[in-house]
C-alpha atoms as a PDB file:
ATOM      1  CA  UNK A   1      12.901 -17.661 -32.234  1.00  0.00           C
ATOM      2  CA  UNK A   2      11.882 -14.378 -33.044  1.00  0.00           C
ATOM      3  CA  UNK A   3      13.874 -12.061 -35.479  1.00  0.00           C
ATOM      4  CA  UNK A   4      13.239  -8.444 -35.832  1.00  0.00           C
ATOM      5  CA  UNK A   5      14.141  -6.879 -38.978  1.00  0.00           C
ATOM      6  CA  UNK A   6      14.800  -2.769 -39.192  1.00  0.00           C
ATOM      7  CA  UNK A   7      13.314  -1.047 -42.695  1.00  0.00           C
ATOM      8  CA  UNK A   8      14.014   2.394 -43.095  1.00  0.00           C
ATOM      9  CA  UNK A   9      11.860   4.610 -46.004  1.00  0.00           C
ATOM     10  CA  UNK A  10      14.096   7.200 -47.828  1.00  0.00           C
ATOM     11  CA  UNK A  11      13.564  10.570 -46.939  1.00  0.00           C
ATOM     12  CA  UNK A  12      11.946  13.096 -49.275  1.00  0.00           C
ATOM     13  CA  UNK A  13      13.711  16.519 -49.400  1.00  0.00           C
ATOM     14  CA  UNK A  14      11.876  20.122 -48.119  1.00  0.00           C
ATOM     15  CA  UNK A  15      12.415  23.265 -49.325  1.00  0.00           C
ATOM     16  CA  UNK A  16      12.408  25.653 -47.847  1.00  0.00           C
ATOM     17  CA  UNK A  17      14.045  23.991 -44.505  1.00  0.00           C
ATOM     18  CA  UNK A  18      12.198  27.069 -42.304  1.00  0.00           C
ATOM     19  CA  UNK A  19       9.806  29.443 -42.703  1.00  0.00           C
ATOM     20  CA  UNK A  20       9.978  32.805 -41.528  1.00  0.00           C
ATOM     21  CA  UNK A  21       7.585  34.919 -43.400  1.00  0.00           C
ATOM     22  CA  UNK A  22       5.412  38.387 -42.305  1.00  0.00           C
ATOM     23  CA  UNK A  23       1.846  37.822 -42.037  1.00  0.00           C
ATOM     24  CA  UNK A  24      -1.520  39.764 -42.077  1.00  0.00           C
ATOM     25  CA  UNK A  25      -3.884  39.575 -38.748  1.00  0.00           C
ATOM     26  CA  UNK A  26      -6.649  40.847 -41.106  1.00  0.00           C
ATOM     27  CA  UNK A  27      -6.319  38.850 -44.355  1.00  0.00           C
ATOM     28  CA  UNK A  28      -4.851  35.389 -45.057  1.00  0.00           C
ATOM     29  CA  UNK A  29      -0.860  34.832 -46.569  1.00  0.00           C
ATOM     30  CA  UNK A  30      -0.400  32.780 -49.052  1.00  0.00           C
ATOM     31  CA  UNK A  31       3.094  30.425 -49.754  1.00  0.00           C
ATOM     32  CA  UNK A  32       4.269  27.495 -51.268  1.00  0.00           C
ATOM     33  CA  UNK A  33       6.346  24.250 -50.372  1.00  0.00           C
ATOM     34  CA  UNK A  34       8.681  22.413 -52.857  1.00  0.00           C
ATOM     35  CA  UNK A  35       8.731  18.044 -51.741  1.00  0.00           C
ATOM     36  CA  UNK A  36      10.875  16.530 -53.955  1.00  0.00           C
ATOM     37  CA  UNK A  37      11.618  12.288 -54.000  1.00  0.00           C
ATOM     38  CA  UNK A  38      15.738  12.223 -54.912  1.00  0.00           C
ATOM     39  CA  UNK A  39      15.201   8.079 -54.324  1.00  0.00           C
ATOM     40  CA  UNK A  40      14.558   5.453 -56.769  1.00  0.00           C
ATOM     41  CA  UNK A  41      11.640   4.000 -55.333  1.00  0.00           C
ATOM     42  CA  UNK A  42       7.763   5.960 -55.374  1.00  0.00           C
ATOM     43  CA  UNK A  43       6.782   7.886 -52.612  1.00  0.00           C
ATOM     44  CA  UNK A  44       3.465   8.530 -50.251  1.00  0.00           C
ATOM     45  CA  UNK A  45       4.099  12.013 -48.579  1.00  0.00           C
ATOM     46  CA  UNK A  46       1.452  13.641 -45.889  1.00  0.00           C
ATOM     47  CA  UNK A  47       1.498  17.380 -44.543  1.00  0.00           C
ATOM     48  CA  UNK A  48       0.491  18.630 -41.374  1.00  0.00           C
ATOM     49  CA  UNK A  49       1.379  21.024 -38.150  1.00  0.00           C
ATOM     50  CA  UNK A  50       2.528  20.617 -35.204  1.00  0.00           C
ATOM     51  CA  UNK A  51       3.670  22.738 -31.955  1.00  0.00           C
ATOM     52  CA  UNK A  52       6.630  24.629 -32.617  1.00  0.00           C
ATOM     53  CA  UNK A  53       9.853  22.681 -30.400  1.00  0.00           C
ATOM     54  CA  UNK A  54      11.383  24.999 -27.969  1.00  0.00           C
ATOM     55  CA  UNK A  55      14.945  24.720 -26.922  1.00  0.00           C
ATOM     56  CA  UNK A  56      13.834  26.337 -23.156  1.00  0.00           C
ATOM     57  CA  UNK A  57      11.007  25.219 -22.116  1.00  0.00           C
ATOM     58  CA  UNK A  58      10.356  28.280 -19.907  1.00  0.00           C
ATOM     59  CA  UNK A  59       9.919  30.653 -23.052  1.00  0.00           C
ATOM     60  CA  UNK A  60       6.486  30.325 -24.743  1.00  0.00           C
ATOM     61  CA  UNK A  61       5.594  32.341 -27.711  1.00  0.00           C
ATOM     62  CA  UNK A  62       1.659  32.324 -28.753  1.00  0.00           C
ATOM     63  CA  UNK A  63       0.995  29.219 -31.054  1.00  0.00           C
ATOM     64  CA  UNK A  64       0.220  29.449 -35.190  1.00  0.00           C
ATOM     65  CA  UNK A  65      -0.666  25.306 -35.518  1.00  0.00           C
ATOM     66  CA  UNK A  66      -4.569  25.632 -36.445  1.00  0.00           C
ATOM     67  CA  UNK A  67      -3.884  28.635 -38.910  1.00  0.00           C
ATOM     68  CA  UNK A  68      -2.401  26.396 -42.586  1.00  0.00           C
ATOM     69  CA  UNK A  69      -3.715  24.617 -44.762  1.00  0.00           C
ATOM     70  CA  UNK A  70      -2.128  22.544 -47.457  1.00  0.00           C
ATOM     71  CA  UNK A  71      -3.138  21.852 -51.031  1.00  0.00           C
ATOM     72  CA  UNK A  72      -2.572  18.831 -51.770  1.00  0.00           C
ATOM     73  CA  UNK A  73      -2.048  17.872 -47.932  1.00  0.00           C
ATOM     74  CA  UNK A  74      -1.455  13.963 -49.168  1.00  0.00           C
ATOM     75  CA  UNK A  75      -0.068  12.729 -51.615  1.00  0.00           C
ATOM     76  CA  UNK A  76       2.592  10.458 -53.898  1.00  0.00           C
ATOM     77  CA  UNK A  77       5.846  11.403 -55.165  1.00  0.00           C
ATOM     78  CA  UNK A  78       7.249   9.372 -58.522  1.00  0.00           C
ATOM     79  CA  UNK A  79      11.266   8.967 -58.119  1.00  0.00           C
ATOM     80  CA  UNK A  80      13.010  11.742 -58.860  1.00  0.00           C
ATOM     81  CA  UNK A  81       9.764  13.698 -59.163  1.00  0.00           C
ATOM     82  CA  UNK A  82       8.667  16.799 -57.412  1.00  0.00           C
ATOM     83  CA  UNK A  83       5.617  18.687 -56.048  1.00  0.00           C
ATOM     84  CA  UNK A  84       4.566  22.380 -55.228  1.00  0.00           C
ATOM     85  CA  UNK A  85       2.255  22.057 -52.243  1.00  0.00           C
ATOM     86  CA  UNK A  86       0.439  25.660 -51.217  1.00  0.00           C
ATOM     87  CA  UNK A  87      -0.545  26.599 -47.715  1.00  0.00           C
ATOM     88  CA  UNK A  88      -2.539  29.056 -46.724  1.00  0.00           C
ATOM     89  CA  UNK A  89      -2.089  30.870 -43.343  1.00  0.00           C
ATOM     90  CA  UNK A  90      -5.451  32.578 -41.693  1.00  0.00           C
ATOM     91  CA  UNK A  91      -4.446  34.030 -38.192  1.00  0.00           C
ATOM     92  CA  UNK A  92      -7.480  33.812 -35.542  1.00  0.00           C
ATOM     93  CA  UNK A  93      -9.646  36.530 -34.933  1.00  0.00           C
ATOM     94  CA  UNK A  94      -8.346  37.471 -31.658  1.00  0.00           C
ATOM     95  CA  UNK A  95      -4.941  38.218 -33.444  1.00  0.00           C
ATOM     96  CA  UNK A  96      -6.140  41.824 -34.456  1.00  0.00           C
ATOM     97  CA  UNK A  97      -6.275  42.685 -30.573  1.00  0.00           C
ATOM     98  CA  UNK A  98      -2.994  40.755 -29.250  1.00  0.00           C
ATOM     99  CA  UNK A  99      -0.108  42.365 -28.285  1.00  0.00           C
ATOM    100  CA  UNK A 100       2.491  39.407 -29.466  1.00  0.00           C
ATOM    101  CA  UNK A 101       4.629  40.327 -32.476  1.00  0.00           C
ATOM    102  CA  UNK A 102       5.104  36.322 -33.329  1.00  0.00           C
ATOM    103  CA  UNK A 103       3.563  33.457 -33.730  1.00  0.00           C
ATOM    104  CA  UNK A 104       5.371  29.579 -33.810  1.00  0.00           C
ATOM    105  CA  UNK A 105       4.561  26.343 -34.975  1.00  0.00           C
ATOM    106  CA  UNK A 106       6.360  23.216 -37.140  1.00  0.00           C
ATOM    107  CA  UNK A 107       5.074  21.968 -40.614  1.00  0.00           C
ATOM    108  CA  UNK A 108       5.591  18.348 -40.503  1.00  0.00           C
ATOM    109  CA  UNK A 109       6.147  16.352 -43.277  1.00  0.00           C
ATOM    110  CA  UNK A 110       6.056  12.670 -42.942  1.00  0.00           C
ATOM    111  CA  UNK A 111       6.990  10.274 -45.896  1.00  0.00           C
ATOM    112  CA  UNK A 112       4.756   6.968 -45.105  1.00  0.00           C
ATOM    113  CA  UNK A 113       5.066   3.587 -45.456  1.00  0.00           C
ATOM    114  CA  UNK A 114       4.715   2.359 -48.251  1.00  0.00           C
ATOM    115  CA  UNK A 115       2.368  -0.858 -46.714  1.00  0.00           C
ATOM    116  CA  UNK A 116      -1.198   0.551 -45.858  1.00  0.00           C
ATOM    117  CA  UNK A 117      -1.193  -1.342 -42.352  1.00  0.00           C
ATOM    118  CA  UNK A 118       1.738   0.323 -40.507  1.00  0.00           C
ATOM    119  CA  UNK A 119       0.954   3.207 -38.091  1.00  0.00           C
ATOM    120  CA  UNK A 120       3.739   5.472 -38.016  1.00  0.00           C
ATOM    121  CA  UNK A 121       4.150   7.605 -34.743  1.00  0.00           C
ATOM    122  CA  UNK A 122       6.264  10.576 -35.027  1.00  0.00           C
ATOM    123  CA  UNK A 123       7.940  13.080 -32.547  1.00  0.00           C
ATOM    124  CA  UNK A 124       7.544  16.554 -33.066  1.00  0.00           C
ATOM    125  CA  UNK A 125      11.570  17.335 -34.249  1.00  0.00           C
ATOM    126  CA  UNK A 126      13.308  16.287 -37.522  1.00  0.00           C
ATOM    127  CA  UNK A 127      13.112  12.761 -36.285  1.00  0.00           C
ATOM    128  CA  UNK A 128      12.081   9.316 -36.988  1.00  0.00           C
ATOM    129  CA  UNK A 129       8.951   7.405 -36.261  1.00  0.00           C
ATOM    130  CA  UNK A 130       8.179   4.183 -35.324  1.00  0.00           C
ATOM    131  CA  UNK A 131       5.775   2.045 -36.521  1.00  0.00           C
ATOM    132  CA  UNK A 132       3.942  -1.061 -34.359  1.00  0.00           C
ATOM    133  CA  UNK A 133       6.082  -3.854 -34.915  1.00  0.00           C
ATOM    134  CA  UNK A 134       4.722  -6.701 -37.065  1.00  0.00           C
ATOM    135  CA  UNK A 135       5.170 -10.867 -36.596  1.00  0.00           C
ATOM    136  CA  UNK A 136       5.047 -12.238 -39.859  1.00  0.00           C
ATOM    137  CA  UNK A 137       6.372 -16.030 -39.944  1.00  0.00           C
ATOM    138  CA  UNK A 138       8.677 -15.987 -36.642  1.00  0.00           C
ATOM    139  CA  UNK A 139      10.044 -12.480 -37.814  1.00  0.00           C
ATOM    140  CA  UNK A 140       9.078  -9.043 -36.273  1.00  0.00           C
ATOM    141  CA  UNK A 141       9.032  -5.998 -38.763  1.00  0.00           C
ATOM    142  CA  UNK A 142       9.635  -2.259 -37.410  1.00  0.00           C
ATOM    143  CA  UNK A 143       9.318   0.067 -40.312  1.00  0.00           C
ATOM    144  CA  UNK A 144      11.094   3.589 -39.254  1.00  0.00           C
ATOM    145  CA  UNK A 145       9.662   6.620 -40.719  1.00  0.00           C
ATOM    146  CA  UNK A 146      11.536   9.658 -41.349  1.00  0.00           C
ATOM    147  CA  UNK A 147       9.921  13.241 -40.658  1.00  0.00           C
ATOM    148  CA  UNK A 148      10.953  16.988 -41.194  1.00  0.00           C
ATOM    149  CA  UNK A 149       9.753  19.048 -39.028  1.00  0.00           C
ATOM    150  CA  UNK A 150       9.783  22.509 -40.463  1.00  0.00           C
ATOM    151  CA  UNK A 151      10.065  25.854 -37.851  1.00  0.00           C
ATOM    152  CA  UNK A 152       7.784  28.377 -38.596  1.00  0.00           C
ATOM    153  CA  UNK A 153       8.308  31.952 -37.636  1.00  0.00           C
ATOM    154  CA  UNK A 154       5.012  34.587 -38.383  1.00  0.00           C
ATOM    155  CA  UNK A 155       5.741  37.752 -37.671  1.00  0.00           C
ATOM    156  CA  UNK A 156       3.330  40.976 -37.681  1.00  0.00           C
ATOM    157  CA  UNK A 157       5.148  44.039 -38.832  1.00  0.00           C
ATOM    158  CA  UNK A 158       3.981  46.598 -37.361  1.00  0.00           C
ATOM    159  CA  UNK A 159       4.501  45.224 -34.055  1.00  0.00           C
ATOM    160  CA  UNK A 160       8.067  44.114 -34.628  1.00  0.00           C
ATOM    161  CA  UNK A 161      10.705  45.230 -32.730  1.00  0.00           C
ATOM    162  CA  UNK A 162      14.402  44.217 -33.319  1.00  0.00           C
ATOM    163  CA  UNK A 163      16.650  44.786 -30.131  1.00  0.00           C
ATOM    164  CA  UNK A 164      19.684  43.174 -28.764  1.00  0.00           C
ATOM    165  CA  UNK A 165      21.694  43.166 -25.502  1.00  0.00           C
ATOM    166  CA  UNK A 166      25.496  42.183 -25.386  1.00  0.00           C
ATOM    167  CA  UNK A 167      24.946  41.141 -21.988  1.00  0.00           C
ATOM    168  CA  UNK A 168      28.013  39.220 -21.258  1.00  0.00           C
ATOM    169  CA  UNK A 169      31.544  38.578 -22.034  1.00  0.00           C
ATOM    170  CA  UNK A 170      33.684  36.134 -20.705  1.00  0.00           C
ATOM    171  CA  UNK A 171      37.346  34.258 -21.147  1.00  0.00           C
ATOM    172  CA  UNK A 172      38.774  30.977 -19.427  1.00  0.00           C
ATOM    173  CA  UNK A 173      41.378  28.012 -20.127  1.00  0.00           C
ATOM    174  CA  UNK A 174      39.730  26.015 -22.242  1.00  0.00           C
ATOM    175  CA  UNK A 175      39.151  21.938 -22.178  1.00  0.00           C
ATOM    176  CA  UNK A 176      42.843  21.960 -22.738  1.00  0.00           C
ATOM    177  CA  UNK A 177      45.706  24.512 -21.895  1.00  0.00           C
ATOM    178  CA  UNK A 178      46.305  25.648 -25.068  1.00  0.00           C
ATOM    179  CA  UNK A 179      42.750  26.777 -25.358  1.00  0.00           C
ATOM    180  CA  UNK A 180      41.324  30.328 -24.448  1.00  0.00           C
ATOM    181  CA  UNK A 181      37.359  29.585 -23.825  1.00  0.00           C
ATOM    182  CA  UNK A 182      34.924  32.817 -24.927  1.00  0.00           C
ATOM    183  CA  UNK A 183      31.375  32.923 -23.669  1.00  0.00           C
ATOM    184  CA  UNK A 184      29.521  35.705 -25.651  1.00  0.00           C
ATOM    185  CA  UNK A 185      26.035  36.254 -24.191  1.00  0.00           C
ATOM    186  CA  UNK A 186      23.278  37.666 -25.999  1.00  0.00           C
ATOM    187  CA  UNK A 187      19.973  38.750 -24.507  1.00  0.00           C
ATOM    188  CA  UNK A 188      16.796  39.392 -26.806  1.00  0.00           C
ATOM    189  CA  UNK A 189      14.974  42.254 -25.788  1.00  0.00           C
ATOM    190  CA  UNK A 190      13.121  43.027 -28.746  1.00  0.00           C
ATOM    191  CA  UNK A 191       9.895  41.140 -30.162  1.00  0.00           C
ATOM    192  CA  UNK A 192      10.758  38.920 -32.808  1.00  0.00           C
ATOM    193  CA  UNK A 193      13.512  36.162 -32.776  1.00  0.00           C
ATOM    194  CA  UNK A 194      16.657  36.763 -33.887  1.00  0.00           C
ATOM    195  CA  UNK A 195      19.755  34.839 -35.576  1.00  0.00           C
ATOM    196  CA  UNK A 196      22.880  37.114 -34.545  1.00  0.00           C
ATOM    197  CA  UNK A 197      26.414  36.551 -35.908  1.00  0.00           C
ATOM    198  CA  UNK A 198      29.705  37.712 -34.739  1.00  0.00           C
ATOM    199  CA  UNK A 199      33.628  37.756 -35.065  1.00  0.00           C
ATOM    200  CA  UNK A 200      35.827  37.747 -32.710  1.00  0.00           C
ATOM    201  CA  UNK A 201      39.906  39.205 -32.328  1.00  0.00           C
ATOM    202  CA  UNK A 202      42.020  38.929 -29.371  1.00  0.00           C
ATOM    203  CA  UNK A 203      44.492  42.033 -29.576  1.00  0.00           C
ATOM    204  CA  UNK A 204      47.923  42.380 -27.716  1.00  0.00           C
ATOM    205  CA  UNK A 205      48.729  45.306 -25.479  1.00  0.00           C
ATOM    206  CA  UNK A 206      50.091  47.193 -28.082  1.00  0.00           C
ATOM    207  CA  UNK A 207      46.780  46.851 -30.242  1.00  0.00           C
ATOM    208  CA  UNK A 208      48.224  44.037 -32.564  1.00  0.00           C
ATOM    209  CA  UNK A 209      46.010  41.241 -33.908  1.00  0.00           C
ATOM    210  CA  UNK A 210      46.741  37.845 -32.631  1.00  0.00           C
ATOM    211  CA  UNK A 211      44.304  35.758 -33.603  1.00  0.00           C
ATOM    212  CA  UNK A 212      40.982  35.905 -34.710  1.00  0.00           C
ATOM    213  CA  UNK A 213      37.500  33.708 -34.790  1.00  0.00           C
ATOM    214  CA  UNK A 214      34.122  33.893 -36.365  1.00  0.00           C
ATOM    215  CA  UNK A 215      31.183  33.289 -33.883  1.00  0.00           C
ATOM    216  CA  UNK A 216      28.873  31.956 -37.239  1.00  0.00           C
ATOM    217  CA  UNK A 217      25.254  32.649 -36.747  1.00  0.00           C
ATOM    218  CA  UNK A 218      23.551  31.558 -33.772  1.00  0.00           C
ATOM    219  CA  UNK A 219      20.158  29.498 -33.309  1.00  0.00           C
ATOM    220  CA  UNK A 220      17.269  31.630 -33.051  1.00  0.00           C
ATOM    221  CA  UNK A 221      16.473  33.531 -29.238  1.00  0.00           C
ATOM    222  CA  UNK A 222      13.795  34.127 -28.670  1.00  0.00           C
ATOM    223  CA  UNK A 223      11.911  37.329 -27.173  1.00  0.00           C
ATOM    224  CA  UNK A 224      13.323  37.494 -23.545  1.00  0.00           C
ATOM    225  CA  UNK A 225      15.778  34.978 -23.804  1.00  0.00           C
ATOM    226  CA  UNK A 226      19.707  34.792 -23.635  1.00  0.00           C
ATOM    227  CA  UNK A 227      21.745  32.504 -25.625  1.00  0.00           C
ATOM    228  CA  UNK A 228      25.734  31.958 -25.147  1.00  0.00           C
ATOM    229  CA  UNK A 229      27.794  31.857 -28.276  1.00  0.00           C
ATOM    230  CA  UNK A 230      31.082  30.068 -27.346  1.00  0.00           C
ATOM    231  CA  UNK A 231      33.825  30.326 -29.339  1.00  0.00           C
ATOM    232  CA  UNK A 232      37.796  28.754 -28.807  1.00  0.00           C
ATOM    233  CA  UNK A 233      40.821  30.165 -29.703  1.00  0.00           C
ATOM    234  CA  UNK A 234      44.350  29.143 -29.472  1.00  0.00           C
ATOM    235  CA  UNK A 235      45.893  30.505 -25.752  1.00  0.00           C
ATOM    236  CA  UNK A 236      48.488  33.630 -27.181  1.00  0.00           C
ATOM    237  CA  UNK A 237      52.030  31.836 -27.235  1.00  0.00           C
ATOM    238  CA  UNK A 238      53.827  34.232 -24.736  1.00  0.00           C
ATOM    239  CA  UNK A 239      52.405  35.740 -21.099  1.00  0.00           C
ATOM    240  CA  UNK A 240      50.628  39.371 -21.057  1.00  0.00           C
ATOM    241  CA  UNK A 241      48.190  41.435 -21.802  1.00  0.00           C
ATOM    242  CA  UNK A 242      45.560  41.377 -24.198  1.00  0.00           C
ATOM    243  CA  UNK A 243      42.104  42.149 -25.167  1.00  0.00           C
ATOM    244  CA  UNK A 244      39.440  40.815 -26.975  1.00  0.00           C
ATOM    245  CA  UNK A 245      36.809  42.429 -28.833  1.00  0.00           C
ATOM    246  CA  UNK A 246      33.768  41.002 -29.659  1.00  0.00           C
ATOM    247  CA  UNK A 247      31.296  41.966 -32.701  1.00  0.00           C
ATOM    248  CA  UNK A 248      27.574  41.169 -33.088  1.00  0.00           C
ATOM    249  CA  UNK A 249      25.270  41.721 -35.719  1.00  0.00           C
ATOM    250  CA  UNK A 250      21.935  40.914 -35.752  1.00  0.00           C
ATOM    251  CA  UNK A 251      20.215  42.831 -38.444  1.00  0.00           C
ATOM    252  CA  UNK A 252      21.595  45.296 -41.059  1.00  0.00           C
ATOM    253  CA  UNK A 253      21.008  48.480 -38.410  1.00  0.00           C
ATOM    254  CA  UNK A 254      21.754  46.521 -35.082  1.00  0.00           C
ATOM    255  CA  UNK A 255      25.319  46.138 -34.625  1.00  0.00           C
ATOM    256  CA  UNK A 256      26.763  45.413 -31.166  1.00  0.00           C
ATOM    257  CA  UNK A 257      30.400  45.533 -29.952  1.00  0.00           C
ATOM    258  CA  UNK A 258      31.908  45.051 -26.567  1.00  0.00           C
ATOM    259  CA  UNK A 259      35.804  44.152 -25.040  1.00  0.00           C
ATOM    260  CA  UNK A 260      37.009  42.605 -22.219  1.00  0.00           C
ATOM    261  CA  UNK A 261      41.010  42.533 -20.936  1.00  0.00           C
ATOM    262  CA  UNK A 262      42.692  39.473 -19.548  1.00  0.00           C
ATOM    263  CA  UNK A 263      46.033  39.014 -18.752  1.00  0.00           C
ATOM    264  CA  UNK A 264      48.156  34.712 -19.226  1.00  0.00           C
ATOM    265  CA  UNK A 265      50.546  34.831 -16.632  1.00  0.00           C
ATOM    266  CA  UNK A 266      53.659  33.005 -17.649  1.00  0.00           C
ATOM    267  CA  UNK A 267      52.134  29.655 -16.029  1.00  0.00           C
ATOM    268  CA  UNK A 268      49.467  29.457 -18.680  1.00  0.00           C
ATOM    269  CA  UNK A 269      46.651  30.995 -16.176  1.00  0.00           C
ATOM    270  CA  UNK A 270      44.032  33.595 -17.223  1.00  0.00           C
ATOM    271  CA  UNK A 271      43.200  36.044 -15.230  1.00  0.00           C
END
């Protein structure tokens, strides 16, 4: 009989957890990483890119992977010890004469295992890898390998444009009746990501405040794309009128607000 046994390595820590940073196209950037080792136990750390990992697979933004490099790009971490790894970014040469305002990848940071024989195969998210399983004795050994993957957002200046459409506003019963369902969507129409946040109030007829919701900040959309920020508030406890006003910011001079009236009919119906 075969047993399999699961080992799991504990995870160093990244800082920072993204990196959104403006770049050159005529001279290299410079930056650092802090890897850290909270655990009690030593160690063995590697650095390397990846493709960034896009939530829609229909939006493609032009592709930064071959342009770091990491000093040390390997290495071991003592417990409780920590390490200041540099990178250096050097765009291609055919950046000077694109048009694209961004560029995406993922810094991946894999902690190994600690036994020199073990494989590890990661995914490109913050996930886990999996290492070829090993019969020792009657007993098979999987050793799981934890990865960060770490977004990266380059951005040329001087092509950057910041622009955001309230395209949409929407209300429904929620998942239960004493829900009122908000669908906020946002359209990027600029050319650099962005990471909007909003409030929301729901006002009676006579302009009263009945309730109100932060949106929080949104994952990034990218250029072109539209993102829905739901958001649930408690259905108003008597029938009528009301209206809701929505408020999105995504940068200190881009500030978008838009309202929408709806009416709960005495059945608990929105309309």
């Amino acid at each position: 009989m075969t047993f399999l046994f699961l080992t799991t390595a504990l995870a160093v820590e990244v800082s920072p957890t993204r990196l959104e940073q403006a770049i050159s196209a005529d001279q290299p950037t410079l930056g650092t990483l802090e890897i850290s080792n909270p655990s009690s136990r030593a160690a063995r750390v590697q650095i390397q890119t990846g493709p960034y990992r896009y939530l829609e697979p229909k939006f493609r933004l032009p592709s930064a992977e071959d342009w770091f490099q990491f000093e040390p790009a390997a290495f071991s971490l003592a417990p409780g010890a920590s390490l200041t790894v540099s990178y250096t970014i050097t765009p291609a040469a055919n950046v000077r004469d694109d048009a694209a305002a961004e560029y995406l990848a993922a810094i991946l940071v894999d902690q190994l295992p600690e036994e020199p024989n073990v494989i590890a195969r990661s995914n490109s998210d913050e996930a886990i890898s999996q290492a070829s399983p090993q019969n020792v004795g009657g007993q098979a050994k999987v050793t799981f390998v934890p990865r960060f993957a770490v977004p990266v957002y380059l951005t040329l200046p001087e092509r950057e444009k910041k622009e955001l459409e309230l395209a949409g506003l929407t209300v429904r019963v929620g998942e239960s009746p004493d829900l009122l369902r908000f669908g906020v969507a946002l359209k990027n129409t600029g050319t650099v990501h962005l990471r909007p946040a909003g409030s929301l109030v729901i006002l009676s007829e006579a302009g009263t405040a009945v309730e109100s919701r932060t949106l929080g900040r949104s994952l990034p959309i990218l250029p072109g794309a539209t993102l829905e920020l739901p958001a649930l508030v408690p259905m108003p406890g008597s029938a009528g009128r009301y209206r809701a006003a929505v408020t999105v910011q995504a940068d200190e001079a881009l500030l978008l607000q838009k309202e929408i009236g709806f009416e709960v009919t005495p059945e608990g119906a929105v309309k």
